[in-house]
PDB file of N, CA and C in Angstrom:
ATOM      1  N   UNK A   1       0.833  -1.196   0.000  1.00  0.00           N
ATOM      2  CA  UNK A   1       0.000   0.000   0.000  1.00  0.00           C
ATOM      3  C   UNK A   1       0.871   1.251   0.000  1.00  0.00           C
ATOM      4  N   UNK A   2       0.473   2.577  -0.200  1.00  0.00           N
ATOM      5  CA  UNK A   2       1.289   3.659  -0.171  1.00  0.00           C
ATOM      6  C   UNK A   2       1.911   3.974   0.753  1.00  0.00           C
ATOM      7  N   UNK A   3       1.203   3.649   2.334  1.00  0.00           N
ATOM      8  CA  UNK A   3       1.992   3.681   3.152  1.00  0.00           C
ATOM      9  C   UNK A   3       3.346   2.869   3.334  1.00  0.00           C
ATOM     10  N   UNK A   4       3.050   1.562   2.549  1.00  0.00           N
ATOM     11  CA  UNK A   4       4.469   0.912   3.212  1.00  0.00           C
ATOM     12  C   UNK A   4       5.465   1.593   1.557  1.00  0.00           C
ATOM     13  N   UNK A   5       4.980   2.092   0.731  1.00  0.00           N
ATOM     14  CA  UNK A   5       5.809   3.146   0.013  1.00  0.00           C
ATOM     15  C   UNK A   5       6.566   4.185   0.279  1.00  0.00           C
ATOM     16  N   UNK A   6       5.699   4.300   1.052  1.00  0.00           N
ATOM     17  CA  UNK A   6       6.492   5.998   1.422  1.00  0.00           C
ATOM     18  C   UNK A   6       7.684   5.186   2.787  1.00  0.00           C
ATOM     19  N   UNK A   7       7.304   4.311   3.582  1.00  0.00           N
ATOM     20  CA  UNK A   7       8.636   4.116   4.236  1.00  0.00           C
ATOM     21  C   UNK A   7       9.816   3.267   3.226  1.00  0.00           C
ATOM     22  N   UNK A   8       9.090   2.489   2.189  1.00  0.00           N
ATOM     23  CA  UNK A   8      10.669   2.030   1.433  1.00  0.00           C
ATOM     24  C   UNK A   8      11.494   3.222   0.534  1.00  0.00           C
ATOM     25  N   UNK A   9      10.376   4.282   0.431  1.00  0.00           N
ATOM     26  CA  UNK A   9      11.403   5.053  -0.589  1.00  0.00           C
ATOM     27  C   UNK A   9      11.920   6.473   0.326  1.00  0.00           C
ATOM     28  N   UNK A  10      11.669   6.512   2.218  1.00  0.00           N
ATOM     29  CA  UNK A  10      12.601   7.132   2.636  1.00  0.00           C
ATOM     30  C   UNK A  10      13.838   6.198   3.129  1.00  0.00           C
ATOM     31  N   UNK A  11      13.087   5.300   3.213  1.00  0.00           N
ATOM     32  CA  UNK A  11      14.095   3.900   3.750  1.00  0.00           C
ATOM     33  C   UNK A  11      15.332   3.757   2.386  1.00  0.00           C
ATOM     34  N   UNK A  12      15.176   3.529   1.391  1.00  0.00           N
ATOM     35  CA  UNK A  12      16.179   3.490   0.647  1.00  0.00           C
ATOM     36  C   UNK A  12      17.382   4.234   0.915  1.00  0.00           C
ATOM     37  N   UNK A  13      17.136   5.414   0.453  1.00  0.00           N
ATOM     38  CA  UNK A  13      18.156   6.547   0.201  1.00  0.00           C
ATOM     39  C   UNK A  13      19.129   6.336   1.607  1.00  0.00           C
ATOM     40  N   UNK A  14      18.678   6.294   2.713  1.00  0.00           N
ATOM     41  CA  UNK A  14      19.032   6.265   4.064  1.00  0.00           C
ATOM     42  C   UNK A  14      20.258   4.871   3.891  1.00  0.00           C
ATOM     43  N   UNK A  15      19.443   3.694   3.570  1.00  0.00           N
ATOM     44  CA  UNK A  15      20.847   2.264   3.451  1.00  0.00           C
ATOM     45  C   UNK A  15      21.754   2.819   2.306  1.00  0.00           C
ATOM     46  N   UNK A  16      21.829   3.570   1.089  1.00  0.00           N
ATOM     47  CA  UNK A  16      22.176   3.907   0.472  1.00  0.00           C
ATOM     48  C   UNK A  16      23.613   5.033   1.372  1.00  0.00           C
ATOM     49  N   UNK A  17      23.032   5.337   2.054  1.00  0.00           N
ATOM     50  CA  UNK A  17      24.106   6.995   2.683  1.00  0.00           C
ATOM     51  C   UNK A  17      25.104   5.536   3.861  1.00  0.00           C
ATOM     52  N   UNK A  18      23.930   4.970   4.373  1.00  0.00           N
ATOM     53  CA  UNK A  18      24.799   3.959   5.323  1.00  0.00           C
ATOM     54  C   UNK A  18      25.580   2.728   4.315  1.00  0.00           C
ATOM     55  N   UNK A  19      25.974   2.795   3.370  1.00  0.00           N
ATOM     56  CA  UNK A  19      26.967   1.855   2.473  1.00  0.00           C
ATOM     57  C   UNK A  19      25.914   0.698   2.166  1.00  0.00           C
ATOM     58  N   UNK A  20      24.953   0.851   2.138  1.00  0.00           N
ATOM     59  CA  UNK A  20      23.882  -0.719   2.307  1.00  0.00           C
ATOM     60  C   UNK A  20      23.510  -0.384   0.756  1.00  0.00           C
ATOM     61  N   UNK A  21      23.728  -0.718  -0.424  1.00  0.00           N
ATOM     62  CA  UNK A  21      23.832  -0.302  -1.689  1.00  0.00           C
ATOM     63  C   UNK A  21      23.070  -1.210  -1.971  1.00  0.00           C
ATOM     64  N   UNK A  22      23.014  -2.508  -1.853  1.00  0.00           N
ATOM     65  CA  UNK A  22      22.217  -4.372  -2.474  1.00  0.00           C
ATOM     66  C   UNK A  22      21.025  -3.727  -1.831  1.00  0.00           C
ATOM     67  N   UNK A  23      20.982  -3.521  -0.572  1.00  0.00           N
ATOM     68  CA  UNK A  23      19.620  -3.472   0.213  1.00  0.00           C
ATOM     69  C   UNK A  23      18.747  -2.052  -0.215  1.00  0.00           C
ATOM     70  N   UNK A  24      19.633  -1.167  -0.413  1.00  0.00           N
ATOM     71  CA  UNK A  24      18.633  -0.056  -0.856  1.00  0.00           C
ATOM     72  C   UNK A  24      18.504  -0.214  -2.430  1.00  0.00           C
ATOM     73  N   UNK A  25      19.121  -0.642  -2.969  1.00  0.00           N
ATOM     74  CA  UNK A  25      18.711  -0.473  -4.543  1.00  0.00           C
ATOM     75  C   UNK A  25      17.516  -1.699  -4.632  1.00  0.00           C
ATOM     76  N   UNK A  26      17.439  -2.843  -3.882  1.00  0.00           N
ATOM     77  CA  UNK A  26      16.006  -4.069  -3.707  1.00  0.00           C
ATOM     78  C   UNK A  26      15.072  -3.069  -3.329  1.00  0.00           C
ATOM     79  N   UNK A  27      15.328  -1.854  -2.532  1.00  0.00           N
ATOM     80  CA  UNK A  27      13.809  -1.229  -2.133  1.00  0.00           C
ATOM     81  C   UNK A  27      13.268  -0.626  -3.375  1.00  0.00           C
ATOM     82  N   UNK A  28      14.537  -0.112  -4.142  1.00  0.00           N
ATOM     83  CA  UNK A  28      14.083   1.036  -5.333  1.00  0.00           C
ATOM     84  C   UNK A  28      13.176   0.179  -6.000  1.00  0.00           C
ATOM     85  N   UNK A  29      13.974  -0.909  -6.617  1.00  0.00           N
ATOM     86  CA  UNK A  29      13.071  -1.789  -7.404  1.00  0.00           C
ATOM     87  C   UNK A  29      11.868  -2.665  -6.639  1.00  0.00           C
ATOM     88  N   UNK A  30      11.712  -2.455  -5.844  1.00  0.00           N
ATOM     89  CA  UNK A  30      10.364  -3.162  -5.035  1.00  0.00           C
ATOM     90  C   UNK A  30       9.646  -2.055  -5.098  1.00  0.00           C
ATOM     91  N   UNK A  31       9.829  -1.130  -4.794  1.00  0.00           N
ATOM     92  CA  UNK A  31       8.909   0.651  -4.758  1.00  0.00           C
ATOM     93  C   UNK A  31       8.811   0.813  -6.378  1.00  0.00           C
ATOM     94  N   UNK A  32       9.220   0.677  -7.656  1.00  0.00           N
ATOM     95  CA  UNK A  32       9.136   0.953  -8.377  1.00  0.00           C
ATOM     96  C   UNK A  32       8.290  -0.260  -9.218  1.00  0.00           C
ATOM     97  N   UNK A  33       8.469  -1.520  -9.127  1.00  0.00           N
ATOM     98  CA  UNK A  33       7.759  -2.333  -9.484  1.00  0.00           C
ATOM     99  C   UNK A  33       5.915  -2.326  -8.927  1.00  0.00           C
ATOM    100  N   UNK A  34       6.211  -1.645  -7.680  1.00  0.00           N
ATOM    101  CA  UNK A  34       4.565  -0.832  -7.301  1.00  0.00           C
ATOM    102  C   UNK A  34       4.014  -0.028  -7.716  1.00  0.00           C
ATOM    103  N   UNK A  35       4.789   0.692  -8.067  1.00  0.00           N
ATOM    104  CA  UNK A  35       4.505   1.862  -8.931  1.00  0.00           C
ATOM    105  C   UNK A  35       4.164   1.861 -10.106  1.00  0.00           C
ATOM    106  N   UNK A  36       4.785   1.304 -11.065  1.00  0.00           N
ATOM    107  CA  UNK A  36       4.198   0.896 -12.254  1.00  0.00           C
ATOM    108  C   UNK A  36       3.107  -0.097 -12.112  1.00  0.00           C
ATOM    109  N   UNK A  37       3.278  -0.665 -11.730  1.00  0.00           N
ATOM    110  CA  UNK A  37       1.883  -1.657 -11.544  1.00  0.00           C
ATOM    111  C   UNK A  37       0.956  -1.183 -11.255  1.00  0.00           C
ATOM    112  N   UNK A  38       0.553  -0.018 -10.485  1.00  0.00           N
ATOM    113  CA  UNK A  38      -0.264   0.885 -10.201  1.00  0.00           C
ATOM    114  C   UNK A  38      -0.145   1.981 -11.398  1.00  0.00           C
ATOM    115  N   UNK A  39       0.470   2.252 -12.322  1.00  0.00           N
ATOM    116  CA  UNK A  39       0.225   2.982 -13.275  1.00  0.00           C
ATOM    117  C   UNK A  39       0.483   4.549 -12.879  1.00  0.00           C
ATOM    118  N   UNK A  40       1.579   4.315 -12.153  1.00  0.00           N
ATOM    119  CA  UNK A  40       2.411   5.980 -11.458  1.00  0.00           C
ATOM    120  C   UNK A  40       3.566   5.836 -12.316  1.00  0.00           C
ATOM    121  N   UNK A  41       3.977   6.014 -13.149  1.00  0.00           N
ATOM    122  CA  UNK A  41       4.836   6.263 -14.055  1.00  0.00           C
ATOM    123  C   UNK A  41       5.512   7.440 -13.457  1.00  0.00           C
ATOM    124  N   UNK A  42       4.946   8.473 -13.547  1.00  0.00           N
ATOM    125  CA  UNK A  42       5.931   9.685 -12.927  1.00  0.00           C
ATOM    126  C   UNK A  42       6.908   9.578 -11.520  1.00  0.00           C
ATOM    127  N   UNK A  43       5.967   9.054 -10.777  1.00  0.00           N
ATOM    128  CA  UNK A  43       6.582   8.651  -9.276  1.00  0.00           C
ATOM    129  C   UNK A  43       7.605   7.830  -9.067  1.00  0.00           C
ATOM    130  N   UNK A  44       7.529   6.351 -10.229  1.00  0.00           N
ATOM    131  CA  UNK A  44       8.890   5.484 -10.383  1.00  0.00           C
ATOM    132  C   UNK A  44       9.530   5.859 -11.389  1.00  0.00           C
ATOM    133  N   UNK A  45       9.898   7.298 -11.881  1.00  0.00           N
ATOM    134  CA  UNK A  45      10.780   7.646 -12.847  1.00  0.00           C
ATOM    135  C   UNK A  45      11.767   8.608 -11.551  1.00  0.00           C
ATOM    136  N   UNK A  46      10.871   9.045 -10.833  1.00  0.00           N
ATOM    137  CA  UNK A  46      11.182  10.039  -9.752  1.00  0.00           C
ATOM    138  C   UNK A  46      11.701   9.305  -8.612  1.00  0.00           C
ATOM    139  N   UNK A  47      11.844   7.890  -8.285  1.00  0.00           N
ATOM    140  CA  UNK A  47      12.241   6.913  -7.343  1.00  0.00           C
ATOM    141  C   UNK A  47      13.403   6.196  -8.262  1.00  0.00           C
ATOM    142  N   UNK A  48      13.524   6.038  -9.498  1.00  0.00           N
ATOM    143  CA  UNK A  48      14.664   5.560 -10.321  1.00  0.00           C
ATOM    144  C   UNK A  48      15.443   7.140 -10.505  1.00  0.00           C
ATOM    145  N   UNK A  49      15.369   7.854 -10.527  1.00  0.00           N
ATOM    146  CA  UNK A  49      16.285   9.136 -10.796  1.00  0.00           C
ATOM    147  C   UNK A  49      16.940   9.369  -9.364  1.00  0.00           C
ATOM    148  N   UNK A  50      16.237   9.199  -8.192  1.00  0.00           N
ATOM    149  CA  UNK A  50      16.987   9.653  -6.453  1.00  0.00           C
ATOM    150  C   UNK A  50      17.493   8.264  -6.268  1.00  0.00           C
ATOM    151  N   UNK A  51      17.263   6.842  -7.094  1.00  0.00           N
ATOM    152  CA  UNK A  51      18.584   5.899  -6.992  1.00  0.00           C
ATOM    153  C   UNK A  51      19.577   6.285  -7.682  1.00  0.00           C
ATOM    154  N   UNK A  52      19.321   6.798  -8.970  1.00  0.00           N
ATOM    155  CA  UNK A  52      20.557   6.982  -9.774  1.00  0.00           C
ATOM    156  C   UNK A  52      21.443   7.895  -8.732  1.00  0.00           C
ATOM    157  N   UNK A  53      20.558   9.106  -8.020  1.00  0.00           N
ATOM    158  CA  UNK A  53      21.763   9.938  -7.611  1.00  0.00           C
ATOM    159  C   UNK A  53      22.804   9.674  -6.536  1.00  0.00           C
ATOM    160  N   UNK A  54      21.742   8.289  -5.702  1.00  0.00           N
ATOM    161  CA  UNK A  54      22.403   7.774  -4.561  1.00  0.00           C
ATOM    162  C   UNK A  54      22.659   6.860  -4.549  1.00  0.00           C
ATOM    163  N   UNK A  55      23.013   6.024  -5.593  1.00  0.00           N
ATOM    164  CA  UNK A  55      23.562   4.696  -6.373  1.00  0.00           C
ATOM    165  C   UNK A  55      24.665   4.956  -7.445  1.00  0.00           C
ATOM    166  N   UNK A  56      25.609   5.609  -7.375  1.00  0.00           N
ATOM    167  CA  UNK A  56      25.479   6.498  -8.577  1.00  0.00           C
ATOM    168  C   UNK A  56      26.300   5.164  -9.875  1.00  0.00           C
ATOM    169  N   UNK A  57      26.494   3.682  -8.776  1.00  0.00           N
ATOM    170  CA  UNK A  57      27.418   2.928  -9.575  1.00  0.00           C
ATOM    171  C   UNK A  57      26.627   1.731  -9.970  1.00  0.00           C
ATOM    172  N   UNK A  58      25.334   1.857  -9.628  1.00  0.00           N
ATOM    173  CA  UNK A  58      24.434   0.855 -10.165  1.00  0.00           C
ATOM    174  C   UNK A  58      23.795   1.367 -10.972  1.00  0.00           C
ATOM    175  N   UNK A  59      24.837   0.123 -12.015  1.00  0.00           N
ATOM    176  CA  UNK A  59      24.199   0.751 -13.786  1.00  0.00           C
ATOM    177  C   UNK A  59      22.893   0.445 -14.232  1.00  0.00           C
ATOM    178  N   UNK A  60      22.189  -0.489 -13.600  1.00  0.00           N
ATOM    179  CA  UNK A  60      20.569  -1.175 -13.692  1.00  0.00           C
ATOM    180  C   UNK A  60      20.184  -0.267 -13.603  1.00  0.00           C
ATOM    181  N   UNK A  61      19.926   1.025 -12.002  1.00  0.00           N
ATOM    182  CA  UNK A  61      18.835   1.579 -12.174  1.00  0.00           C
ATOM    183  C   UNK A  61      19.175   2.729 -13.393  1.00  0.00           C
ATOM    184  N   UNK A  62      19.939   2.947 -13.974  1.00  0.00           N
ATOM    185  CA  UNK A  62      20.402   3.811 -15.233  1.00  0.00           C
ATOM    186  C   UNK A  62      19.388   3.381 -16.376  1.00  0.00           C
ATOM    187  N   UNK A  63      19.904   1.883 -16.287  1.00  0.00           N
ATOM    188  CA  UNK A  63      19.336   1.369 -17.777  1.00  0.00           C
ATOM    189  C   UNK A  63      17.853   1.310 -17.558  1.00  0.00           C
ATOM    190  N   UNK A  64      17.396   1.239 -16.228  1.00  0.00           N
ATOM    191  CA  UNK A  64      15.449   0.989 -15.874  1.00  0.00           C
ATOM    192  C   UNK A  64      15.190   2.499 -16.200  1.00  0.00           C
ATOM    193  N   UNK A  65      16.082   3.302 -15.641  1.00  0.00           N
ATOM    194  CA  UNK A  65      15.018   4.978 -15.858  1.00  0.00           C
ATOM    195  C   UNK A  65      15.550   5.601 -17.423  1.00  0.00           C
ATOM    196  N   UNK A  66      16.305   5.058 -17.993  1.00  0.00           N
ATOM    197  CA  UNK A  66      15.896   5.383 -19.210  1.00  0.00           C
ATOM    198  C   UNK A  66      15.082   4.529 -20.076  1.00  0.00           C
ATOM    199  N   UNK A  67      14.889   2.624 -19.996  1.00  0.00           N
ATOM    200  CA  UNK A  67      14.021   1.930 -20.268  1.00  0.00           C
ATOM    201  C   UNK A  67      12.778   3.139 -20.553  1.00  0.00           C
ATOM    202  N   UNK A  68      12.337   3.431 -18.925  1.00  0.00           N
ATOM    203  CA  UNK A  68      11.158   4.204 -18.669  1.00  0.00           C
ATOM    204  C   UNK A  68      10.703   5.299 -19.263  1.00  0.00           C
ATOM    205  N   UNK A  69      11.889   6.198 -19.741  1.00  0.00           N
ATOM    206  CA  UNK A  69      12.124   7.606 -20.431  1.00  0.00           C
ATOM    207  C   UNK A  69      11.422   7.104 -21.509  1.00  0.00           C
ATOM    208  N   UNK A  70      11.966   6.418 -22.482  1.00  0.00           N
ATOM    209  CA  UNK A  70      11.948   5.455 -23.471  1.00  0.00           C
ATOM    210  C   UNK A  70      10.381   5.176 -23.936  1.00  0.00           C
ATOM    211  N   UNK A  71       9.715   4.302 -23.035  1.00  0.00           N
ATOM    212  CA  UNK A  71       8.346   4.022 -23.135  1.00  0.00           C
ATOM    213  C   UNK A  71       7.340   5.520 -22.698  1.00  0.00           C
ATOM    214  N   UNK A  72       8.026   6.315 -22.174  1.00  0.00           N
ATOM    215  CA  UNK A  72       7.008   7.169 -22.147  1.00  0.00           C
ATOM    216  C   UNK A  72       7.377   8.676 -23.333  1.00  0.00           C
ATOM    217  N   UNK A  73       8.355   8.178 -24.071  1.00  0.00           N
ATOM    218  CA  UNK A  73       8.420   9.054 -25.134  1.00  0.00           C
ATOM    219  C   UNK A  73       9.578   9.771 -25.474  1.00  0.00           C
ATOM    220  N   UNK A  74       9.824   9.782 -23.921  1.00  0.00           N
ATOM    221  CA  UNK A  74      11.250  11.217 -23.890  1.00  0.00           C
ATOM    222  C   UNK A  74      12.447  10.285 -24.469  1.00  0.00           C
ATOM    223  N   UNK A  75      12.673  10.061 -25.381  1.00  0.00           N
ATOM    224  CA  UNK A  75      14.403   9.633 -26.461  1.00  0.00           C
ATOM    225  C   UNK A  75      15.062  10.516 -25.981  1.00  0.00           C
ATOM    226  N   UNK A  76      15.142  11.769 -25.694  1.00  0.00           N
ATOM    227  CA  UNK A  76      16.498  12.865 -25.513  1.00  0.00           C
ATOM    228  C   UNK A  76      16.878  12.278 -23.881  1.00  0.00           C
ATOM    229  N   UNK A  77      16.015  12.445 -22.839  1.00  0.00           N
ATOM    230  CA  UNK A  77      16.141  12.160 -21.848  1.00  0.00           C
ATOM    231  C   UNK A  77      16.728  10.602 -21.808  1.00  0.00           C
ATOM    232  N   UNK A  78      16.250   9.670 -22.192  1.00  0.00           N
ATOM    233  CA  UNK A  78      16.717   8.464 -22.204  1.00  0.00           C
ATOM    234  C   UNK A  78      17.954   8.386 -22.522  1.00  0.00           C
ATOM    235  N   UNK A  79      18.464   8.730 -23.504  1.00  0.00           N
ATOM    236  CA  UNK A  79      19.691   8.942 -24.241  1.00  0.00           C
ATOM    237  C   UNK A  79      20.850  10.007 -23.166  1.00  0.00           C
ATOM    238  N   UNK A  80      20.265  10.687 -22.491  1.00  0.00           N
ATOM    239  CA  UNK A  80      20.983  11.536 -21.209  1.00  0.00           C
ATOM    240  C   UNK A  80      21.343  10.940 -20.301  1.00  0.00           C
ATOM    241  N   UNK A  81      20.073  10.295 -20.041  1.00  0.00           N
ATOM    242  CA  UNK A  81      20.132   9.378 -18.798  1.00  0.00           C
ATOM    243  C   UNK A  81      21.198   8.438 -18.993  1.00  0.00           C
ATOM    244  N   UNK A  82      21.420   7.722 -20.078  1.00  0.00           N
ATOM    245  CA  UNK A  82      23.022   6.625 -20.389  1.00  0.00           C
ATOM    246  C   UNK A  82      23.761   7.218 -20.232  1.00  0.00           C
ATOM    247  N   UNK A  83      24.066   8.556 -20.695  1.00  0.00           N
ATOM    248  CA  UNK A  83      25.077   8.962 -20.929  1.00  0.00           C
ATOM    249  C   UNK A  83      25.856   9.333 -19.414  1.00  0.00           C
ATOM    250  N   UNK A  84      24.548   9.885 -18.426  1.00  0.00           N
ATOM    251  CA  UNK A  84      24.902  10.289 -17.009  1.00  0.00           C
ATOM    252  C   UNK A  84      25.175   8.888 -16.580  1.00  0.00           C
ATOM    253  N   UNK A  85      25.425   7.922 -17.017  1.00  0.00           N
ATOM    254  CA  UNK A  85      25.544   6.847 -16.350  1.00  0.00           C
ATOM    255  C   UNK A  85      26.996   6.142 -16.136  1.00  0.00           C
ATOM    256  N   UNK A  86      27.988   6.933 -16.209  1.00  0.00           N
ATOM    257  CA  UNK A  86      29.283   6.789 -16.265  1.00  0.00           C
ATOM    258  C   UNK A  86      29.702   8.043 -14.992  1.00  0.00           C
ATOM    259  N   UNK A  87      29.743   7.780 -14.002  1.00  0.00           N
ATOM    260  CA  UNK A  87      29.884   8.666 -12.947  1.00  0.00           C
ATOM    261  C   UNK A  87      31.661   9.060 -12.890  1.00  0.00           C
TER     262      UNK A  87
END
């Protein structure tokens, strides 16, 4: 439910700052696989972009939020998004 959303996607960023990188990037993609499934597209583009910034070496969530760019139209952004993906 949204509630247990909103604690995995402050919960992420947080294992992310504490070196817990496996464990917070499983929340991104557990929060984001809800999200789309629920048909929030904006919200798991916006939960794959604050992994990219606090993941910055996990190339998955790179390749998922431009996947996403991708299906929702934006090519320039998608194509940015790879490119930011070399930190």
């Amino acid at each position: 439910d949204s509630g247990d959303l909103d604690v995995i996607l402050r919960l992420a960023p947080l294992l992310a700052h504490e070196g817990e990188h496996f464990e917070a990037w499983a929340l991104y993609r557990q929060a984001c696989k809800t999200l789309l499934a629920t048909g929030r597209h904006e919200a798991c583009l916006a939960a794959f972009r604050e992994a990219n910034r606090v993941l910055p070496y996990e190339f998955e969530a790179w390749r998922l939020t431009s996947e996403l760019e991708r299906k929702l139209g934006r090519d320039r952004e998608a194509f940015e998004t790879l490119l930011g993906s070399s930190p």
